[in-house]
N, C-alpha and C. Protein backbone atom coordinates (compact mmCIF):
# COMPACT_ATOMS: atom_id res chain seq x y z
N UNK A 1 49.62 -15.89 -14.79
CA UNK A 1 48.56 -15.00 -14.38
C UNK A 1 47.23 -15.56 -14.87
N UNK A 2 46.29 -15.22 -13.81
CA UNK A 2 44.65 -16.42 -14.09
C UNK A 2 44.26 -15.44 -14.54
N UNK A 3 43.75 -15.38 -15.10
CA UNK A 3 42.15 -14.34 -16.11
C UNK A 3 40.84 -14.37 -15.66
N UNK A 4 39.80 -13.27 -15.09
CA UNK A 4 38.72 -13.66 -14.43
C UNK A 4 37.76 -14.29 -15.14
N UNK A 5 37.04 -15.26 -14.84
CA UNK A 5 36.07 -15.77 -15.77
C UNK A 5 35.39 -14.60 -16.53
N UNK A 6 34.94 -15.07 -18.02
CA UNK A 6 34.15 -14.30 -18.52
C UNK A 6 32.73 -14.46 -18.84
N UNK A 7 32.19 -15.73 -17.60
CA UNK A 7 30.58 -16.02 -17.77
C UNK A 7 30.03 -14.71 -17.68
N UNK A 8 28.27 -14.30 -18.33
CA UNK A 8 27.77 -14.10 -18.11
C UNK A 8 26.89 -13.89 -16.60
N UNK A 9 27.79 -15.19 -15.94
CA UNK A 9 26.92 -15.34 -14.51
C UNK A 9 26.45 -14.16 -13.40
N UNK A 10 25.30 -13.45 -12.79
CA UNK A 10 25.23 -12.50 -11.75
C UNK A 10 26.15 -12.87 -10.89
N UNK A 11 26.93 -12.46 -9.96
CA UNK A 11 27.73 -12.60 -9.06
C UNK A 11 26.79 -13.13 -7.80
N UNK A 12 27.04 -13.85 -6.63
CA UNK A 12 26.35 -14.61 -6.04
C UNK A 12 25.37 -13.31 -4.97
N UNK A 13 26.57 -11.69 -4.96
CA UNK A 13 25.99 -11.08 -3.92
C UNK A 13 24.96 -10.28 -4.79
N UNK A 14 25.10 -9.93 -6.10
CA UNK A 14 23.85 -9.61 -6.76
C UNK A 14 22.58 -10.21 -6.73
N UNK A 15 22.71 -11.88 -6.80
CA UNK A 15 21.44 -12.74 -6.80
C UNK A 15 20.91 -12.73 -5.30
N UNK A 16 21.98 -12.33 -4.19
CA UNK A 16 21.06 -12.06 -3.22
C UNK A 16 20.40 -10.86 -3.05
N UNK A 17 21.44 -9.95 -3.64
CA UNK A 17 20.53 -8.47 -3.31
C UNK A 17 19.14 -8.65 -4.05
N UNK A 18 19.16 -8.56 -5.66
CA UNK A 18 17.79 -9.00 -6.14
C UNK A 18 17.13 -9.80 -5.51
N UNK A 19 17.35 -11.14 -4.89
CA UNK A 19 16.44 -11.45 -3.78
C UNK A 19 15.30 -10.89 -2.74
N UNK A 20 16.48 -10.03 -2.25
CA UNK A 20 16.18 -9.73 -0.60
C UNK A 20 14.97 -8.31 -1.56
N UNK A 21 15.45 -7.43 -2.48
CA UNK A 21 14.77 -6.97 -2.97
C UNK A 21 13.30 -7.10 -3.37
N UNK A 22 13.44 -8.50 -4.14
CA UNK A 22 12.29 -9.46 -4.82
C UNK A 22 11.13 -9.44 -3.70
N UNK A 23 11.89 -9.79 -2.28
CA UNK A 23 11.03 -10.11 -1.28
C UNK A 23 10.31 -8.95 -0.74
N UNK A 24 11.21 -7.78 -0.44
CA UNK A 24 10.93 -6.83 -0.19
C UNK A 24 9.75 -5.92 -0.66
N UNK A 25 9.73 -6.54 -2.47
CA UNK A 25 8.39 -5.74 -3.24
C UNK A 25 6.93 -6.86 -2.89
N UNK A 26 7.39 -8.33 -2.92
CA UNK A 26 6.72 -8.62 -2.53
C UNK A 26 5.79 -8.77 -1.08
N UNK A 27 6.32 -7.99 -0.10
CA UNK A 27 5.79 -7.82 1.61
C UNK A 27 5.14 -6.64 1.15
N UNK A 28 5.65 -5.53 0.24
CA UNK A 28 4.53 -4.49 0.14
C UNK A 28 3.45 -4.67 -0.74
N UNK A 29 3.57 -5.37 -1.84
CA UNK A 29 2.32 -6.20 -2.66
C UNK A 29 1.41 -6.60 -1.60
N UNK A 30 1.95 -7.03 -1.25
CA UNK A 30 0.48 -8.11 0.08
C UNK A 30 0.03 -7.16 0.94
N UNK A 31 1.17 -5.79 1.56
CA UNK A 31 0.42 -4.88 2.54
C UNK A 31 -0.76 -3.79 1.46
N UNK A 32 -0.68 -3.56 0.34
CA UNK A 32 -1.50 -3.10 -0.64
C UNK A 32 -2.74 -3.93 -0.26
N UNK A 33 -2.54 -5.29 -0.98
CA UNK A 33 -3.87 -5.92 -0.86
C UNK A 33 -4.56 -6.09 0.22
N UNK A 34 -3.64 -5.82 1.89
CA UNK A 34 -4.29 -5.96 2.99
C UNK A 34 -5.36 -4.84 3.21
N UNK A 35 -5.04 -3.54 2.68
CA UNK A 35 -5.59 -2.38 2.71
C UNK A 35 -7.50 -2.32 2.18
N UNK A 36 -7.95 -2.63 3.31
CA UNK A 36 -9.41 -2.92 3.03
C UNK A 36 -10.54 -1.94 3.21
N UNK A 37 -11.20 -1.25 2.18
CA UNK A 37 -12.05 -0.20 2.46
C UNK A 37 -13.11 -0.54 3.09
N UNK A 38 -13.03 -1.76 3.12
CA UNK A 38 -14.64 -1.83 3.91
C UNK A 38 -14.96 -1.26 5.29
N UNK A 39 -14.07 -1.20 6.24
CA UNK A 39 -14.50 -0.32 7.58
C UNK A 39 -14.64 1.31 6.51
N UNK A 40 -14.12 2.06 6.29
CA UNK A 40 -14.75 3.34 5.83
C UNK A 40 -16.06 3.29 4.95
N UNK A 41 -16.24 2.64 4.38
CA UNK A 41 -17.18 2.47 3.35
C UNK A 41 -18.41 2.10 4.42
N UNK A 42 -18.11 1.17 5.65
CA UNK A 42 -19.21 1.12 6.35
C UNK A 42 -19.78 2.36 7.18
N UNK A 43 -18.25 3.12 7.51
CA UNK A 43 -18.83 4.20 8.44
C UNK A 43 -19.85 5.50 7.51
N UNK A 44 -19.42 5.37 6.36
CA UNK A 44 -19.72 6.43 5.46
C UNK A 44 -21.45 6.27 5.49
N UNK A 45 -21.87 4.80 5.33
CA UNK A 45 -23.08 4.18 5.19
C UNK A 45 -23.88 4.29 6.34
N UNK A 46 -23.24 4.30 7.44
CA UNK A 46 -23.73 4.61 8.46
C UNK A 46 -23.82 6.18 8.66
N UNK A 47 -23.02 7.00 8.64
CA UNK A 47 -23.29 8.18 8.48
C UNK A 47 -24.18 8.74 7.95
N UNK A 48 -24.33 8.17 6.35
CA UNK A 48 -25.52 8.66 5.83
C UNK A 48 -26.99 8.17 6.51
N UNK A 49 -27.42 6.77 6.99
CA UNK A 49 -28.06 6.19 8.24
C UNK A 49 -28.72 7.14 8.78
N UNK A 50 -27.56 7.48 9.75
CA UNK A 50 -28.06 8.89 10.76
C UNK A 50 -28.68 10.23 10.13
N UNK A 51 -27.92 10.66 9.09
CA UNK A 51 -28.27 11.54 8.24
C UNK A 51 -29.71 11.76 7.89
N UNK A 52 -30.15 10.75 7.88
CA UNK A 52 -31.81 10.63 7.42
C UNK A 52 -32.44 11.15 8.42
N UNK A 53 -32.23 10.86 9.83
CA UNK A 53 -33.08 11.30 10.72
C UNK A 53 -32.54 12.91 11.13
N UNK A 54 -33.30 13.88 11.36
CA UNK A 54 -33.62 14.81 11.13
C UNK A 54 -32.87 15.17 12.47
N UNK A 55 -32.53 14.67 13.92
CA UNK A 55 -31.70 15.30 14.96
C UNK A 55 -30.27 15.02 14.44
N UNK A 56 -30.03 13.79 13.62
CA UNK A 56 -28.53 13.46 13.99
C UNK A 56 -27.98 13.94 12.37
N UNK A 57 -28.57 14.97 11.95
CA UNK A 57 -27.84 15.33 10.25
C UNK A 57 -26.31 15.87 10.55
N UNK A 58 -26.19 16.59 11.50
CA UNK A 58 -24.95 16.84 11.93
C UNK A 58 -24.00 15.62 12.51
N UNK A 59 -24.62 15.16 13.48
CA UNK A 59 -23.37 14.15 13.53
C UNK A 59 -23.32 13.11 12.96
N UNK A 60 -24.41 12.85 11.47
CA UNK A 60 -24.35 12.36 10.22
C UNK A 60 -23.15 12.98 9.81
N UNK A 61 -23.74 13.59 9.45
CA UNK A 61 -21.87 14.69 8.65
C UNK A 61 -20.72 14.37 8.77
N UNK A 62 -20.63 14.96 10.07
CA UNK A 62 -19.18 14.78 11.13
C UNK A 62 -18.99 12.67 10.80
N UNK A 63 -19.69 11.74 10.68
CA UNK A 63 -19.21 10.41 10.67
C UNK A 63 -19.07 10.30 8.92
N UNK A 64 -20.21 10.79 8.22
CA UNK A 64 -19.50 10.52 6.91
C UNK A 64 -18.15 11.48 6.69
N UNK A 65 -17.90 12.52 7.11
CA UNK A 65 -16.30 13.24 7.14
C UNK A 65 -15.65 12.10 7.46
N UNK A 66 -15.77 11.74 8.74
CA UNK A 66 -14.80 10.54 8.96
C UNK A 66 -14.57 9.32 8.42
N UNK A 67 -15.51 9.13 7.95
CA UNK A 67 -15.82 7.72 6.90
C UNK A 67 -14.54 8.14 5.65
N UNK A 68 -15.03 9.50 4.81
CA UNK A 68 -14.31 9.71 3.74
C UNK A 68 -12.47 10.02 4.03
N UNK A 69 -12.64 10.67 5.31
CA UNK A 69 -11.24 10.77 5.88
C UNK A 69 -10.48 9.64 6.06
N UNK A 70 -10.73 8.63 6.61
CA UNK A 70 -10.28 7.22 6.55
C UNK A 70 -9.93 6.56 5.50
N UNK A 71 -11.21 6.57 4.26
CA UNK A 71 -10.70 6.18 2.99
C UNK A 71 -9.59 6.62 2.54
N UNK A 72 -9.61 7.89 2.22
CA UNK A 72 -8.48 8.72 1.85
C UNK A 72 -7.06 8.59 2.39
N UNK A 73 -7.05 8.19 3.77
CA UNK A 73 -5.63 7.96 4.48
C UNK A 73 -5.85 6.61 3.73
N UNK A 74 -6.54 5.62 4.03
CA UNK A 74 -5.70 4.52 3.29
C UNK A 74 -5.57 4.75 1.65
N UNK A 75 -6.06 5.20 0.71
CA UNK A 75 -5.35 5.70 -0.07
C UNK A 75 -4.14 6.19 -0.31
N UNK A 76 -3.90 6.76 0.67
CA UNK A 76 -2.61 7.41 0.84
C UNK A 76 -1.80 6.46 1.08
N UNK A 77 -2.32 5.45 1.99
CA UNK A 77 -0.87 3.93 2.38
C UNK A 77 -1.24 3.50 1.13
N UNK A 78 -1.52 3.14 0.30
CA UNK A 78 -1.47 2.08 -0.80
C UNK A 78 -0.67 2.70 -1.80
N UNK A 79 -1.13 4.54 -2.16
CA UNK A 79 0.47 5.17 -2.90
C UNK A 79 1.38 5.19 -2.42
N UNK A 80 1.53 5.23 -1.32
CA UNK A 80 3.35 5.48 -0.47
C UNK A 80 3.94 3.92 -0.56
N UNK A 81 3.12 3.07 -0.74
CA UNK A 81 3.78 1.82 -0.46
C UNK A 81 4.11 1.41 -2.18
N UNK A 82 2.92 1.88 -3.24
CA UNK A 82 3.23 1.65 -4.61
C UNK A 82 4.42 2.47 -5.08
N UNK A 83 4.67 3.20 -4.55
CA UNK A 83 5.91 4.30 -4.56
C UNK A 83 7.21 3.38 -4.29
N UNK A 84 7.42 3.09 -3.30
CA UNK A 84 8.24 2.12 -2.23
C UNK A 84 8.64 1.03 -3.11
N UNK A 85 7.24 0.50 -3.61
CA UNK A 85 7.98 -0.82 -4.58
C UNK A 85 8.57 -0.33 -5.91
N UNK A 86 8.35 1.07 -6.55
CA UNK A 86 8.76 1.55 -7.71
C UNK A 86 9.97 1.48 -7.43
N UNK A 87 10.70 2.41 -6.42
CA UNK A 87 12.02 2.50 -5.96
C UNK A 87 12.80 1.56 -5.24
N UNK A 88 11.80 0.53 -5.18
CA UNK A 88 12.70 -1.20 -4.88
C UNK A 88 13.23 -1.59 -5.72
N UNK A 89 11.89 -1.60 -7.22
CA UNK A 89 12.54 -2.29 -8.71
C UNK A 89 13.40 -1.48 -9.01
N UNK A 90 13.93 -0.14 -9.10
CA UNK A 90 14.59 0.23 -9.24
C UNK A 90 16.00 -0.09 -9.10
N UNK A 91 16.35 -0.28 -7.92
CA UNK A 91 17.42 -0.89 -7.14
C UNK A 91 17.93 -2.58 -7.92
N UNK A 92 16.53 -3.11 -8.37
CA UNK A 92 17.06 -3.87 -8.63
C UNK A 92 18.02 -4.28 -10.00
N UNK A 93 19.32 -4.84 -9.54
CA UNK A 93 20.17 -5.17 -10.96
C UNK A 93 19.91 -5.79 -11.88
């Protein structure tokens, strides 16, 4: 009767799962960093723009709302995705 080895070694389907994992945190790392405020930050700037002139204070408003609304959703993708990679490392063995 053979005896199973007693290396230390990860088993070959562990080193892939941590892999495929590894990769996995890393595609949402990079979609984080893709996440660029500068279109909201411009509309906001522009909003305020309009704001100055005395017909368009309202639909100043209404574009900085949207300016800040935009930010905020991508805020929101950059926690759901920092979330995502918490519960990747997790997974991992």
């Amino acid at each position: 009767m053979r005896l199973p080895p007693t290396t230390s070694q990860p088993l070959p389907t562990t080193v892939k799962h941590n892999e495929v994992i590894n990769a996995k945190i890393a595609t949402k790392e990079q979609q984080i960093a893709d996440i660029s405020q500068l279109g909201p930050a411009v509309v906001i700037i522009f909003g305020i723009l309009v704001c100055l002139t005395i017909v368009g204070i309202i639909l100043g408003l209404i574009i900085i709302g949207a300016g800040i609304w935009w930010s905020q959703s991508r805020e929101n993708e950059k926690t759901k995705l920092k979330n995502e990679i918490i519960e990747l490392e997790t997974e991992l063995e």
